[in-house]
C-alpha atoms as a PDB file:
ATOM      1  CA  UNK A   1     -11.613 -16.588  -3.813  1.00  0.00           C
ATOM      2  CA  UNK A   2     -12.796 -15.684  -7.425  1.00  0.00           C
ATOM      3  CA  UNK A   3     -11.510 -13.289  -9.763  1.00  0.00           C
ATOM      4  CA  UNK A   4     -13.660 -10.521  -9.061  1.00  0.00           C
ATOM      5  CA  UNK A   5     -13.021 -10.881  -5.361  1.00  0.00           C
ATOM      6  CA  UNK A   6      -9.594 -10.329  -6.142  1.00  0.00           C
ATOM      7  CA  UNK A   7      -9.862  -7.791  -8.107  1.00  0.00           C
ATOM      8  CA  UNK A   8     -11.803  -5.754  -5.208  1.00  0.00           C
ATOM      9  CA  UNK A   9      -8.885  -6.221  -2.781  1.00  0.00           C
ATOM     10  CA  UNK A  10      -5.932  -5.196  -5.661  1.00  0.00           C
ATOM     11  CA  UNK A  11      -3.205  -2.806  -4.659  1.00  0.00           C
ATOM     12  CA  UNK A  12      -3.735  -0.953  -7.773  1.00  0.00           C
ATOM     13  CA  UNK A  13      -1.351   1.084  -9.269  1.00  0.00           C
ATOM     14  CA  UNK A  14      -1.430   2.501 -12.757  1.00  0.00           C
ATOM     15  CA  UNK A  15       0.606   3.152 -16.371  1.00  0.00           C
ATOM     16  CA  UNK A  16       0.383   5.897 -18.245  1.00  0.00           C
ATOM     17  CA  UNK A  17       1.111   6.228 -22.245  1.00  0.00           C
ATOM     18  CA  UNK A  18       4.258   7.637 -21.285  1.00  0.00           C
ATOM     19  CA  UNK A  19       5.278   3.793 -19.469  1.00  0.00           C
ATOM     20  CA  UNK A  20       5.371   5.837 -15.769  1.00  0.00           C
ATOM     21  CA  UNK A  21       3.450   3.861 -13.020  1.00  0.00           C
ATOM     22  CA  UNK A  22       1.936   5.771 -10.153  1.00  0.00           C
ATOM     23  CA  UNK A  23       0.550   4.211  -6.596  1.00  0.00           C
ATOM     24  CA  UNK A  24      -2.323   5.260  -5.952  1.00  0.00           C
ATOM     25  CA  UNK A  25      -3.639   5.574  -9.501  1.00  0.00           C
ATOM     26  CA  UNK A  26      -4.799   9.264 -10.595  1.00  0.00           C
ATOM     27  CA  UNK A  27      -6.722  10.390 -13.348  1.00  0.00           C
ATOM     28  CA  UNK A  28      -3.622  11.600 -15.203  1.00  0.00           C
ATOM     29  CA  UNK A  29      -0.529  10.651 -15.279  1.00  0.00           C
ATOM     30  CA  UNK A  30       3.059  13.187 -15.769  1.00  0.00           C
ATOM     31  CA  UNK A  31       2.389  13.923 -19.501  1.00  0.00           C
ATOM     32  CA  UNK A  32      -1.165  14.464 -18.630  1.00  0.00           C
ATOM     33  CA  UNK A  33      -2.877  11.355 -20.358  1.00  0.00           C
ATOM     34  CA  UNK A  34      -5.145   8.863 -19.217  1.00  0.00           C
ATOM     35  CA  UNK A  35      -4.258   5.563 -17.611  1.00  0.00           C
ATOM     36  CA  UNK A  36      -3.750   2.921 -20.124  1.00  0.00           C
ATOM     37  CA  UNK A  37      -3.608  -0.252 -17.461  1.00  0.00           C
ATOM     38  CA  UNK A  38      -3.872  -1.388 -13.995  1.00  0.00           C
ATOM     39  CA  UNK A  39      -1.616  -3.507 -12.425  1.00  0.00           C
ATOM     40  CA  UNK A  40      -1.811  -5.003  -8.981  1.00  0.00           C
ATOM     41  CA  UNK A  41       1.181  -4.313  -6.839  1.00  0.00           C
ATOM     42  CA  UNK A  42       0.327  -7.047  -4.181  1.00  0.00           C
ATOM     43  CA  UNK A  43       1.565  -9.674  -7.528  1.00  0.00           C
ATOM     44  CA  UNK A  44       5.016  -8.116  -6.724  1.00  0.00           C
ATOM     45  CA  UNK A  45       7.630  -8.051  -3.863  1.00  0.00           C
ATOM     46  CA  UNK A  46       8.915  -4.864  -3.213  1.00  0.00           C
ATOM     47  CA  UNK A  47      12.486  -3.585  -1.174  1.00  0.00           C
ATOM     48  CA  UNK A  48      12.347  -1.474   2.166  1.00  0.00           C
ATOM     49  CA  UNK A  49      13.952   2.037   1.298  1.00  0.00           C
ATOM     50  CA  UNK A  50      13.221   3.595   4.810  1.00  0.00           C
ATOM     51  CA  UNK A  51      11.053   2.771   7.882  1.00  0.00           C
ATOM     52  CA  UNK A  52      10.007   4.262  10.780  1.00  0.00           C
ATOM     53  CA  UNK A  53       7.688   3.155  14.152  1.00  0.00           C
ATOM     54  CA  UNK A  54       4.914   5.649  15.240  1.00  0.00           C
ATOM     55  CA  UNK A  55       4.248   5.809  19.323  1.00  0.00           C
ATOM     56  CA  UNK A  56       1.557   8.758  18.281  1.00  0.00           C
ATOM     57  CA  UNK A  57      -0.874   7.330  16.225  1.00  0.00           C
ATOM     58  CA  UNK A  58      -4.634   8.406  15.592  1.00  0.00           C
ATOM     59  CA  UNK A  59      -7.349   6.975  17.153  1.00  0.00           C
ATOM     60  CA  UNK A  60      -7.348   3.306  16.281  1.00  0.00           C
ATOM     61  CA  UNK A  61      -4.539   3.054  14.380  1.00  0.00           C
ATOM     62  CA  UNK A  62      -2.433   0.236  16.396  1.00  0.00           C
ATOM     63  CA  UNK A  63       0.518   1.640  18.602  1.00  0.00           C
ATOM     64  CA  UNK A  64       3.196   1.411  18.298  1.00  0.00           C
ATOM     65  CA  UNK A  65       2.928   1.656  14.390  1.00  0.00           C
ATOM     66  CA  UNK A  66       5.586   0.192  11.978  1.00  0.00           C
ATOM     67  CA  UNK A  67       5.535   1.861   8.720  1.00  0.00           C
ATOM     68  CA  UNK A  68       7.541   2.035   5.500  1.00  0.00           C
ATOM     69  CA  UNK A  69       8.467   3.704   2.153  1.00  0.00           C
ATOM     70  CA  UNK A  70       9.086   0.807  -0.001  1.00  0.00           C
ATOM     71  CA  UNK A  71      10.222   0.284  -3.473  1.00  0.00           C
ATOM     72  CA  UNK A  72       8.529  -2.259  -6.297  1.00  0.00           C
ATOM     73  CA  UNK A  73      10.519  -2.690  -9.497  1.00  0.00           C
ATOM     74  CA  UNK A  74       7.657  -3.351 -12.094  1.00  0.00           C
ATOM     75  CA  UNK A  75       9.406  -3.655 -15.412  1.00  0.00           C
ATOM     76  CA  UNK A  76      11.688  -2.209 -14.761  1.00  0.00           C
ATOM     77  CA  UNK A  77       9.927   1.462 -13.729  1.00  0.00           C
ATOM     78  CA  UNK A  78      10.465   2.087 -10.014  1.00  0.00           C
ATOM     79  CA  UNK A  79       7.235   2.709  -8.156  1.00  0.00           C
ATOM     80  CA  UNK A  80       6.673   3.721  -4.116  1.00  0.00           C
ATOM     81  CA  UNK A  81       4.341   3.074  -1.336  1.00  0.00           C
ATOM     82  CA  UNK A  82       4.132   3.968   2.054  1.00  0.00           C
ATOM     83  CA  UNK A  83       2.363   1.424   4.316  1.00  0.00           C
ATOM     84  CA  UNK A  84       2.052  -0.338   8.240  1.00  0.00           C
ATOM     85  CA  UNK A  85       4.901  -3.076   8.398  1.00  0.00           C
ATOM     86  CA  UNK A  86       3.698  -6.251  10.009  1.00  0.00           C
ATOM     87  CA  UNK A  87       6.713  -6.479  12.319  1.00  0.00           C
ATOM     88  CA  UNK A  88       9.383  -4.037  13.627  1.00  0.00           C
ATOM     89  CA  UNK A  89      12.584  -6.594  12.594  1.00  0.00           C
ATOM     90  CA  UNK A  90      12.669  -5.056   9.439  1.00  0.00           C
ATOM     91  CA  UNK A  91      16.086  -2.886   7.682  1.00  0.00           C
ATOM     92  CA  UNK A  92      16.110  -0.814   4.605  1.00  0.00           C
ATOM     93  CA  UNK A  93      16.956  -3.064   2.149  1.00  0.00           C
ATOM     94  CA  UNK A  94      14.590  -6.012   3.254  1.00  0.00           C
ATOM     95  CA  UNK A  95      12.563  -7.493   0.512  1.00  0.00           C
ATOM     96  CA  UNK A  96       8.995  -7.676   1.457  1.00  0.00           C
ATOM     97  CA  UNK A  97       5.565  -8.294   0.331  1.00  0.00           C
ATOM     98  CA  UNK A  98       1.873  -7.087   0.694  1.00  0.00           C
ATOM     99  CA  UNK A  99      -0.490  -8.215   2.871  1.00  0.00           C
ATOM    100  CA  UNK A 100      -3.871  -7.389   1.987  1.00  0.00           C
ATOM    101  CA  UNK A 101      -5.673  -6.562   5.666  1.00  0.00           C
ATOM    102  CA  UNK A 102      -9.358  -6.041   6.780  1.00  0.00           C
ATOM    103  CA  UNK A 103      -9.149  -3.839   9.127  1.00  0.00           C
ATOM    104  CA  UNK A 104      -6.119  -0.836   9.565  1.00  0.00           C
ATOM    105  CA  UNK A 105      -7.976   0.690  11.843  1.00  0.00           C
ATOM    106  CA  UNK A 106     -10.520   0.460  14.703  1.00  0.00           C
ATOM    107  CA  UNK A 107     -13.515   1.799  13.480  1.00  0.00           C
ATOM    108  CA  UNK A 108     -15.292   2.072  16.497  1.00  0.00           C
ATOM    109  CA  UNK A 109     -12.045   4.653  17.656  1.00  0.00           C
ATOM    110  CA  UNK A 110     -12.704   7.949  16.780  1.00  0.00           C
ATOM    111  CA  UNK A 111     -15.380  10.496  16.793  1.00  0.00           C
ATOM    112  CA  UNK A 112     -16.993  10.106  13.095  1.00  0.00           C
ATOM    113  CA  UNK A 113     -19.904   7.309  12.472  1.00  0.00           C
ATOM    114  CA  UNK A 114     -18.184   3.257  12.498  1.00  0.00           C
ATOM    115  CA  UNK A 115     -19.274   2.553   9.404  1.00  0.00           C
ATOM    116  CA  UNK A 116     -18.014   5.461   7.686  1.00  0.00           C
ATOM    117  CA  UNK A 117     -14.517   3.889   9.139  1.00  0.00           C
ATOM    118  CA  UNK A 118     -13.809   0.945   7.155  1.00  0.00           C
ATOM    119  CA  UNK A 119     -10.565   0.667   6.624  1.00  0.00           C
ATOM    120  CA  UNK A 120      -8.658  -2.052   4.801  1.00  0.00           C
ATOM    121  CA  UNK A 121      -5.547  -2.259   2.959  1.00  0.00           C
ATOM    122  CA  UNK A 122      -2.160  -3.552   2.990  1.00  0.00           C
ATOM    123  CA  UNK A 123       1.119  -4.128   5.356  1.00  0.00           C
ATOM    124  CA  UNK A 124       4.178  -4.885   4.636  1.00  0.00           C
ATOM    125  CA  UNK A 125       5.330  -8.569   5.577  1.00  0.00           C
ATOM    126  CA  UNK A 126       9.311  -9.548   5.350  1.00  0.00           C
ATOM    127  CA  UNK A 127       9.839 -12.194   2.522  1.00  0.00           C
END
């Protein structure tokens, strides 16, 4: 895969002047300036802080669902996600790692047009 492929499929996260780190990036950070760097999260394991398994899930969304608050250490600076888990043998505390994923979802589930569906990401895989 090449560099820019990569790039297109990075967990993203970013700093701020201020050295805090936010998942999903915004357009300002907690003292209100601009990011000053990216960094991909899926270069870093990260530990399970709580988890939970969905039997209600929207339409296409697998069921049951595993998800996850987790916790990477980048630095130093703490920084959360919440995301599916890849398996349901999993305890707060487990070290664990992205996943990047095509598909999330079904996109042919669900009422709006497929292709405005897409849906890829990342799980959550044990280390």
């Amino acid at each position: 895969m090449s560099d820019e492929n990569e790039n297109a499929n990075a967990m993203e996260a970013s700093r701020y002047e201020d050295g805090s780190i936010s998942y999903p990036g915004h357009p300002l950070g907690p003292d209100g300036s601009e990011p000053v760097e990216t960094i991909d999260l899926s270069e870093y394991t990260a530990t399970v802080v709580t988890w939970t398994t969905s039997t209600a899930t929207p339409p296409g969304v697998r069921a049951p669902n595993h998800l996850a608050i987790v916790e990477f250490d980048v630095d130093g600076e703490p920084v959360r996600a919440i995301g599916q888990l890849t398996t349901d043998e999993i305890e707060s505390g487990d070290e664990v790692r992205p996943v990047y994923v095509e598909e999330l979802r079904d996109p042919e589930a669900g009422i709006k047009e497929p292709a405005s569906q897409d849906w890829d990401g990342y799980r959550f895989e044990p280390v």
